[in-house]
Protein backbone atom coordinates (compact mmCIF):
# COMPACT_ATOMS: atom_id res chain seq x y z
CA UNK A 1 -2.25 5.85 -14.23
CA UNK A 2 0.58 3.55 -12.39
CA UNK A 3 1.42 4.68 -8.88
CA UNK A 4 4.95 4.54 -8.04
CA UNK A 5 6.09 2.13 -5.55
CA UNK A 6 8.66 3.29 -2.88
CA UNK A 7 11.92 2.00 -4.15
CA UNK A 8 13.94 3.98 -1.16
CA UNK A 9 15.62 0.32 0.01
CA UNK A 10 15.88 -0.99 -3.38
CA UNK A 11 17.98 2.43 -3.96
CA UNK A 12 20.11 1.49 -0.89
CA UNK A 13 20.78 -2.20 -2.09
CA UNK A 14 21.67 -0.74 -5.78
CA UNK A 15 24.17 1.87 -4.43
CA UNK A 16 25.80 -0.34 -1.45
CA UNK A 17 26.41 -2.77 -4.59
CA UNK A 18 28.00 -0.41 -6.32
CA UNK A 19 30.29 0.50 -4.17
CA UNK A 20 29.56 3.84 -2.96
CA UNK A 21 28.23 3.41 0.62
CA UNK A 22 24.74 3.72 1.45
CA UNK A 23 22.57 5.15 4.53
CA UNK A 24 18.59 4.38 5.02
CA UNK A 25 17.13 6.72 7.31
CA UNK A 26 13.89 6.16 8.70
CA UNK A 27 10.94 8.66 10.23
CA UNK A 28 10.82 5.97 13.65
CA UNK A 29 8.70 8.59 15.89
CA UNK A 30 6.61 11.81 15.08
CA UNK A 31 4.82 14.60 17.63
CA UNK A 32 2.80 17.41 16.17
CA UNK A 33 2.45 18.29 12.41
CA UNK A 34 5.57 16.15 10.99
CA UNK A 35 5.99 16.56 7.77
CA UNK A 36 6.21 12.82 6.71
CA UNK A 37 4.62 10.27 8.42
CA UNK A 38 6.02 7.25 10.53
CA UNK A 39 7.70 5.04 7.85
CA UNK A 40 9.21 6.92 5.58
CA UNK A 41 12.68 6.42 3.97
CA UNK A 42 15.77 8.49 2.69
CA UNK A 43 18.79 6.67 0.88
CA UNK A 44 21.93 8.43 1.37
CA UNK A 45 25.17 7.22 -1.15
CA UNK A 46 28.61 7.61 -0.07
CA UNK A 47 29.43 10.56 -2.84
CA UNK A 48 26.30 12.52 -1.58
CA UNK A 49 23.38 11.24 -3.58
CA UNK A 50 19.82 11.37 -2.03
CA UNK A 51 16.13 9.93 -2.81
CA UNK A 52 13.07 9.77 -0.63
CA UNK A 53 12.54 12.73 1.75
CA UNK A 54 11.86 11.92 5.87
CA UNK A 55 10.66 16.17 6.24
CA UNK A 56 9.59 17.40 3.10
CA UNK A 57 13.14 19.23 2.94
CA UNK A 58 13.16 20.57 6.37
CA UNK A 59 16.26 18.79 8.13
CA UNK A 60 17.18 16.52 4.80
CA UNK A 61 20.70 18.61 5.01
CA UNK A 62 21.58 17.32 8.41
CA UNK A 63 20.24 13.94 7.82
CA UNK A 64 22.79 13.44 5.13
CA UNK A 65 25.59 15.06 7.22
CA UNK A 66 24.34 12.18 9.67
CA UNK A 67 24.50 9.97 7.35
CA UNK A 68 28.25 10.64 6.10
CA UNK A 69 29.37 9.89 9.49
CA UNK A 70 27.18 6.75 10.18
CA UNK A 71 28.91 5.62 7.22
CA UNK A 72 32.34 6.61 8.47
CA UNK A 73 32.21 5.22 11.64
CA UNK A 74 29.88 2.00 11.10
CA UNK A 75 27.53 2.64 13.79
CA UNK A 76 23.42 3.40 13.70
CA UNK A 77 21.79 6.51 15.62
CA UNK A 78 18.37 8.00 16.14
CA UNK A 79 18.40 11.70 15.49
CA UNK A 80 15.93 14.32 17.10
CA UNK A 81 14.30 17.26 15.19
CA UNK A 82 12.04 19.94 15.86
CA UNK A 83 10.71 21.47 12.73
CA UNK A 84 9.54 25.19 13.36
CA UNK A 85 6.40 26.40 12.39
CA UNK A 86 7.78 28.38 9.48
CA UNK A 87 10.27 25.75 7.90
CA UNK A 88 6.42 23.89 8.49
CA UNK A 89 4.97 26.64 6.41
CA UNK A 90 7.39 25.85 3.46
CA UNK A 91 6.36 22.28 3.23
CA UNK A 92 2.63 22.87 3.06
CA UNK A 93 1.90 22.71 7.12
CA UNK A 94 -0.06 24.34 9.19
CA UNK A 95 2.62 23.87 12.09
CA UNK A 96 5.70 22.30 13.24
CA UNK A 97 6.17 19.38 14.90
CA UNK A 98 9.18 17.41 16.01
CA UNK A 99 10.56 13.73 14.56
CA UNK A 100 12.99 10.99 15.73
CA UNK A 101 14.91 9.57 12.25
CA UNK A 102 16.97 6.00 12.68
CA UNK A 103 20.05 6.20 10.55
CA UNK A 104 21.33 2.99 10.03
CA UNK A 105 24.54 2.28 7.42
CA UNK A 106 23.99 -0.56 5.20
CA UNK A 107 26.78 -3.23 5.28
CA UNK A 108 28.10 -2.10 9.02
CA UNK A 109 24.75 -2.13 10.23
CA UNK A 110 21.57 -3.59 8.33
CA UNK A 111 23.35 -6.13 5.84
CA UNK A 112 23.24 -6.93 2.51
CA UNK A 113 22.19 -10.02 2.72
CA UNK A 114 18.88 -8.84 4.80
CA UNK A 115 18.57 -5.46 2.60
CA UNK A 116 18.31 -7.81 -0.40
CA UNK A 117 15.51 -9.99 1.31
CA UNK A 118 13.73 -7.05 2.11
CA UNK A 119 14.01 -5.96 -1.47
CA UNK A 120 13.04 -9.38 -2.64
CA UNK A 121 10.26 -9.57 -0.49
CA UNK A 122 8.55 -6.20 -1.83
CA UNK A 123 9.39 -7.24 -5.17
CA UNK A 124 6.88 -10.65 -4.98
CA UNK A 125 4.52 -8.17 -3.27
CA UNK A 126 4.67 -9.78 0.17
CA UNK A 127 4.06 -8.35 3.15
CA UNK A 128 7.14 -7.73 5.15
CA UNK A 129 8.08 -6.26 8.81
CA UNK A 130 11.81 -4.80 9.28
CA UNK A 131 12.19 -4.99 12.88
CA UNK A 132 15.07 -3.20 15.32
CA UNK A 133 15.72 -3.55 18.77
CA UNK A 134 16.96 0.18 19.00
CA UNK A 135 18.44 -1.02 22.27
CA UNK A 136 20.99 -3.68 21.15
CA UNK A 137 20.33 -2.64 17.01
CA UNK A 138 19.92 -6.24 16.39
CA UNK A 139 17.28 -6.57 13.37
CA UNK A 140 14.86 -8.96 11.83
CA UNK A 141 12.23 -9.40 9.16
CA UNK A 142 8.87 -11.16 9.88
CA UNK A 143 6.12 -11.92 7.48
CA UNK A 144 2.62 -12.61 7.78
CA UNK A 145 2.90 -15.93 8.54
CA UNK A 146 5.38 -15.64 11.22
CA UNK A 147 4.64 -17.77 14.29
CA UNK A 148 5.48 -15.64 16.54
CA UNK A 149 3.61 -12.27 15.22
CA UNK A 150 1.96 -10.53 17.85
CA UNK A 151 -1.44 -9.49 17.58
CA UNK A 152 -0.39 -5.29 17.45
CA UNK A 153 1.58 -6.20 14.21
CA UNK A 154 -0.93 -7.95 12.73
CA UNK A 155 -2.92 -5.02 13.02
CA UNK A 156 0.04 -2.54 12.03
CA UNK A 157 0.25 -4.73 8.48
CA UNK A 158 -3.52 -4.27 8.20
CA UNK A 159 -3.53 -0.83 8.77
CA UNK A 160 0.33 0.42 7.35
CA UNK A 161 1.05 1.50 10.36
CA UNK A 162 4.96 1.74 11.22
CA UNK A 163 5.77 2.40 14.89
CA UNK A 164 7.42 1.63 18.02
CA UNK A 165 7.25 -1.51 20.20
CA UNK A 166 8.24 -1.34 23.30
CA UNK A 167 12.01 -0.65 22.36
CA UNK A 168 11.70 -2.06 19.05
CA UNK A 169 10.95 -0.13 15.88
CA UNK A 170 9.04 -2.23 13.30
CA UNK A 171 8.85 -0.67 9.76
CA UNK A 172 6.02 -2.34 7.89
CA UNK A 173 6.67 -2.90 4.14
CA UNK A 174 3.10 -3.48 2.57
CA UNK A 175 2.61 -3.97 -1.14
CA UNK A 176 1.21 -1.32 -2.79
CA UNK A 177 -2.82 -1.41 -2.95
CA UNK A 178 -4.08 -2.57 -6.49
CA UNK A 179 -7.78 -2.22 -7.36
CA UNK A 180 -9.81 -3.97 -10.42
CA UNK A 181 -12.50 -2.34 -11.53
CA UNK A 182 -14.84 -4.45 -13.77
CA UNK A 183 -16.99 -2.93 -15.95
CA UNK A 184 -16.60 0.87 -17.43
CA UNK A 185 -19.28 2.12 -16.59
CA UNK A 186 -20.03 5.14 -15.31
CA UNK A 187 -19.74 4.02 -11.46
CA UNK A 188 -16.31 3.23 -12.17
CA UNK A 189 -15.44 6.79 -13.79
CA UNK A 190 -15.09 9.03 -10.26
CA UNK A 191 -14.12 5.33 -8.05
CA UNK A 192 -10.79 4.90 -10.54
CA UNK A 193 -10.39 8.48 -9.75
CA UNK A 194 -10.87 8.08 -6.33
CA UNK A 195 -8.95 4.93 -6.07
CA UNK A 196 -6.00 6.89 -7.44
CA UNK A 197 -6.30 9.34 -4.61
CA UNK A 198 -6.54 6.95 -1.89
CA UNK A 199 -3.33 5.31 -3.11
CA UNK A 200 -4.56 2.56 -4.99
CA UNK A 201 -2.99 1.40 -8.56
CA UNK A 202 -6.55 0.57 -10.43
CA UNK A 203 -7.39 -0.49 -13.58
CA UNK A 204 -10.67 -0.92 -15.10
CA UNK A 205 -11.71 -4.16 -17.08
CA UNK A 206 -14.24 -4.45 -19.98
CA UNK A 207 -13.88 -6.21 -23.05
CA UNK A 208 -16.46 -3.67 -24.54
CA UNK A 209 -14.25 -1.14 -25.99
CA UNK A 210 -16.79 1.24 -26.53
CA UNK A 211 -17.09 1.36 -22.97
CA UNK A 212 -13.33 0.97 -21.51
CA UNK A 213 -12.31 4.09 -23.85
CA UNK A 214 -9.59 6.71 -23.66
CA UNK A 215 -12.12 9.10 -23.60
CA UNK A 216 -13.95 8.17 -20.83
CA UNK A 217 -11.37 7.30 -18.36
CA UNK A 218 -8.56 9.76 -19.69
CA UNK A 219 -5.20 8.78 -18.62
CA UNK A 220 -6.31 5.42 -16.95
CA UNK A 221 -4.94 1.73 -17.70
CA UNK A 222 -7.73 -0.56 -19.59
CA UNK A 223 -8.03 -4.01 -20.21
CA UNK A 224 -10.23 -5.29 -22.55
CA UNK A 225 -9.88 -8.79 -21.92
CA UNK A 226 -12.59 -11.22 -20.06
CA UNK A 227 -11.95 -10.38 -16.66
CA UNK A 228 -11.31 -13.83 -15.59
CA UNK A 229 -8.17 -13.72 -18.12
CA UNK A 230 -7.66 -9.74 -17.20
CA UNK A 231 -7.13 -11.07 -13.03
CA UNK A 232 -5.17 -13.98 -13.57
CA UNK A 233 -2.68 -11.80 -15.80
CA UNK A 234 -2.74 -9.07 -13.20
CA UNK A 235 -2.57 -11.15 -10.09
CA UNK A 236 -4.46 -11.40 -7.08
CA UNK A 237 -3.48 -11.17 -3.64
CA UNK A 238 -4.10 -9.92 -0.03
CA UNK A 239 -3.48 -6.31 -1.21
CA UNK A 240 -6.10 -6.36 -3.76
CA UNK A 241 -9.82 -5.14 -4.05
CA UNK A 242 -12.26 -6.20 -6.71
CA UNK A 243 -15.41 -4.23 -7.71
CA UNK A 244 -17.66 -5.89 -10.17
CA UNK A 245 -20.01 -3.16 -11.78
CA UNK A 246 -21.50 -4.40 -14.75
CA UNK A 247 -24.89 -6.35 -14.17
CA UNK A 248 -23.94 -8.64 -16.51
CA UNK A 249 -23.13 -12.37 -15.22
CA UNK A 250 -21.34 -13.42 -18.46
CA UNK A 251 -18.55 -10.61 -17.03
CA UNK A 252 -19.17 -10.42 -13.80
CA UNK A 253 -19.21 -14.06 -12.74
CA UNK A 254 -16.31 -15.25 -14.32
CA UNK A 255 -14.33 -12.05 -12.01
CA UNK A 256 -16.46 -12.98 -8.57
CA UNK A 257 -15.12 -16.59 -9.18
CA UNK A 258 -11.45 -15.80 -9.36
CA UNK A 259 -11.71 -13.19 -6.85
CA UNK A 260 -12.89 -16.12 -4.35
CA UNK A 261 -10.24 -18.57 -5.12
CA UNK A 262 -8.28 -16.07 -4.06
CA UNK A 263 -7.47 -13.81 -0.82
CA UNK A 264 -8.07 -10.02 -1.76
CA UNK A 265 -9.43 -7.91 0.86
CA UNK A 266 -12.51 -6.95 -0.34
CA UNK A 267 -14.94 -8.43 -3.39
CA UNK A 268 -17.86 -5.93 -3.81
CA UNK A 269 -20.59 -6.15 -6.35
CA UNK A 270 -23.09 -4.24 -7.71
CA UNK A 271 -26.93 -5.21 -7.73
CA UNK A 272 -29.65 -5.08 -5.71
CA UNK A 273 -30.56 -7.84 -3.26
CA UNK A 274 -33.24 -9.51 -6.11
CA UNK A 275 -29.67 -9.63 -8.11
CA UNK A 276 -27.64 -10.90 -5.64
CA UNK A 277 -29.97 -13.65 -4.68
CA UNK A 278 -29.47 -15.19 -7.95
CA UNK A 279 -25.78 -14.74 -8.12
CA UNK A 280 -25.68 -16.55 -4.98
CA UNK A 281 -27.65 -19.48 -6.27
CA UNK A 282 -25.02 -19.66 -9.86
CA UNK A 283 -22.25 -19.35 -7.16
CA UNK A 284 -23.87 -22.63 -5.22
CA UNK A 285 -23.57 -24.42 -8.22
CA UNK A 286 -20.35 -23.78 -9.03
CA UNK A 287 -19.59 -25.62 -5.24
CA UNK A 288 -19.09 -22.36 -3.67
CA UNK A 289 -20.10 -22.39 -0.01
CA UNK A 290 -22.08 -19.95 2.24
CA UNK A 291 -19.05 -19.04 3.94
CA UNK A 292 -17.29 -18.20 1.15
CA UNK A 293 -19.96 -16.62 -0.61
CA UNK A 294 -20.31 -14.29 2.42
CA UNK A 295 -17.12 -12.62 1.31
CA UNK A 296 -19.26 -10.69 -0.99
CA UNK A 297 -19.84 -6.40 0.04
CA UNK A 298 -23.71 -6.91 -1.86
CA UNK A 299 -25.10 -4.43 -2.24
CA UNK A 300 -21.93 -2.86 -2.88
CA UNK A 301 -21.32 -0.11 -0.66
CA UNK A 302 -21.73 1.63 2.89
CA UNK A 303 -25.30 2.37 3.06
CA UNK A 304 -24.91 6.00 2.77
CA UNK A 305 -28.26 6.96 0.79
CA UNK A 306 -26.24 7.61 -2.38
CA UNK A 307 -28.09 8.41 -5.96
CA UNK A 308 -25.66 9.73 -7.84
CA UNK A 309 -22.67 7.85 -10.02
CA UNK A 310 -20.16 9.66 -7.63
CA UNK A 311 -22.12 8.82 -4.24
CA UNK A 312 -22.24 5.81 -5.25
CA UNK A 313 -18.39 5.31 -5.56
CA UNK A 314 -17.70 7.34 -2.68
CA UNK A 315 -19.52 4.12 -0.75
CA UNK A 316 -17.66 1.44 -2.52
CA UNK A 317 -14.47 3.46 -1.48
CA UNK A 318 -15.79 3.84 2.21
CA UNK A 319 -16.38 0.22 2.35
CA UNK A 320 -13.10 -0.70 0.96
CA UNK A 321 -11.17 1.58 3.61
CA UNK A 322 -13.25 0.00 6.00
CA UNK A 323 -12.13 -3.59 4.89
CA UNK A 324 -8.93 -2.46 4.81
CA UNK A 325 -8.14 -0.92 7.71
CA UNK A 326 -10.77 -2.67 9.86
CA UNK A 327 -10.73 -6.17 8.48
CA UNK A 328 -14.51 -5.72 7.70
């Protein structure tokens, strides 16, 4: 089952194109129980269309009022709510809260051309930071690779953090998190399922269709191709975590190898030392070194004492939130 990814800008870009106007507002700041996090987006058209949400519904009506006028007069604003504890209530809250949203009109204000490198950017699934100086409202993006990335964003692309600077508000555009599961077995049953939770877009890989079946993982995408083949079709990147479950080398191996030519996050296998010891030594002679080799989560998963099928996913996804958002 796909996870949607946020198409709020691509929205904007499509409806500024057209020739209707467009507004992105943006959730910059949050105190207390906000209803939507730090980050997200609503796209306001010029004849009154909406997607996204920045409250859940609480104070969408006067961001588009906002909005209409941003787009009137050209200029960007930040806008201050305080959301009661019973419009809270409404939204699934236990309490209010208050939020800062940045409306910026696209064209006057954020411009096409740097809307439309945004878009492209999330499109190729690389990381991207939209920066404003709310000060001046002069604006930037900056990748991953940007010589002059601070430390602090670094960290906010590691851990999806949007936020403040100093003056400067710096929206962080991620890819969405993909996960490859190889081998359906039944580890992989309840970690798919909990991958899906956590906001990951997974997908199992056996070539064993017995195994990968509709009716064990209900509603889930299978490959049954080799999962060298199955990875290189999918693609592997910085945003990406592979679990290998299968105790077989003939699948496994071929998955490990193109997971280490490669940057994901986080490469975990299953086995017990014994097994890993002699995947390390197939690995050596396939000119792999230590160093890279010590990529490998083996055993896979936190140490948590976990016997059952379900314990022992709920380690592999401990260990990958813990790569992820820790860089370990």
């Amino acid at each position: 089952m796909t996870q949607e990814f946020d198409s709020i800008p691509e929205i904007a870009l499509r409806w500024h194109r057209a020739g209707t106007g467009a507004v992105l507002a943006t959730v910059v700041q949050t105190w207390g129980s906000a209803p939507r996090p730090v980050g997200s987006q609503l796209a306001v058209s010029g004849e009154g269309e909406i997607a996204g949400s920045v409250s859940g519904g609480c104070v969408e009506g006067a961001v588009v009022v906002e909005a209409a006028d941003a787009l009137e007069d050209g200029t960007s604003r930040i806008l201050e709510f305080g959301v009661s504890d019973d419009e809270a209530f409404h939204v699934g809250l236990a309490c209010g809260g208050t939020i800062r949203v940045m409306v910026e009109p696209v064209g006057a204000q954020i411009s096409e051309a740097m809307l439309a490198e945004l878009c492209a950017a999330r499109a190729d699934r690389r990381p991207v930071a939209y920066t404003v100086e709310t000060a001046t409202w002069s604006r930037r993006l900056m990748d991953t690779n940007d010589a002059t990335l601070a430390d602090g964003l670094a960290e906010r692309f590691r851990s999806d953090r949007s936020g403040f600077e100093g003056e400067a508000f710096v929206g962080i555009h991620n890819p969405p998190l993909h996960m490859a599961v190889v081998g359906a077995v039944h580890i992989a049953q309840p970690l798919v399922a909990m991958a899906r939770l956590a906001g990951y877009d997974a997908v199992v890989i056996d070539p064993r269709e017995a195994f990968g079946s509709e009716t064990r993982f209900p509603g889930e995408r299978i490959l049954h191709d080799w999962p060298d083949e199955a990875l290189a079709e999918r693609g592997l990147d910085a945003r990406t975590a592979v679990v290998t479950l299968t105790h077989d080398p003939k699948l496994d191996d071929p998955a490990i190898v193109a997971a280490l030519n490669s940057d994901v996050f986080y490469l975990g296998c299953l086995g017990s030392v014994r097994t890993h010891a002699k995947r390390k030594a197939r690995l050596k002679e396939q000119g792999f070194t230590d160093r890279d080799i010590a990529r490998i989560h083996a055993p896979v998963g936190l140490d948590i004492g976990s016997k059952s099928p379900a314990e022992i996913a709920l380690s592999i996804m401990a260990e990958i939130t813990q790569a992820l958002r820790q860089g370990k």
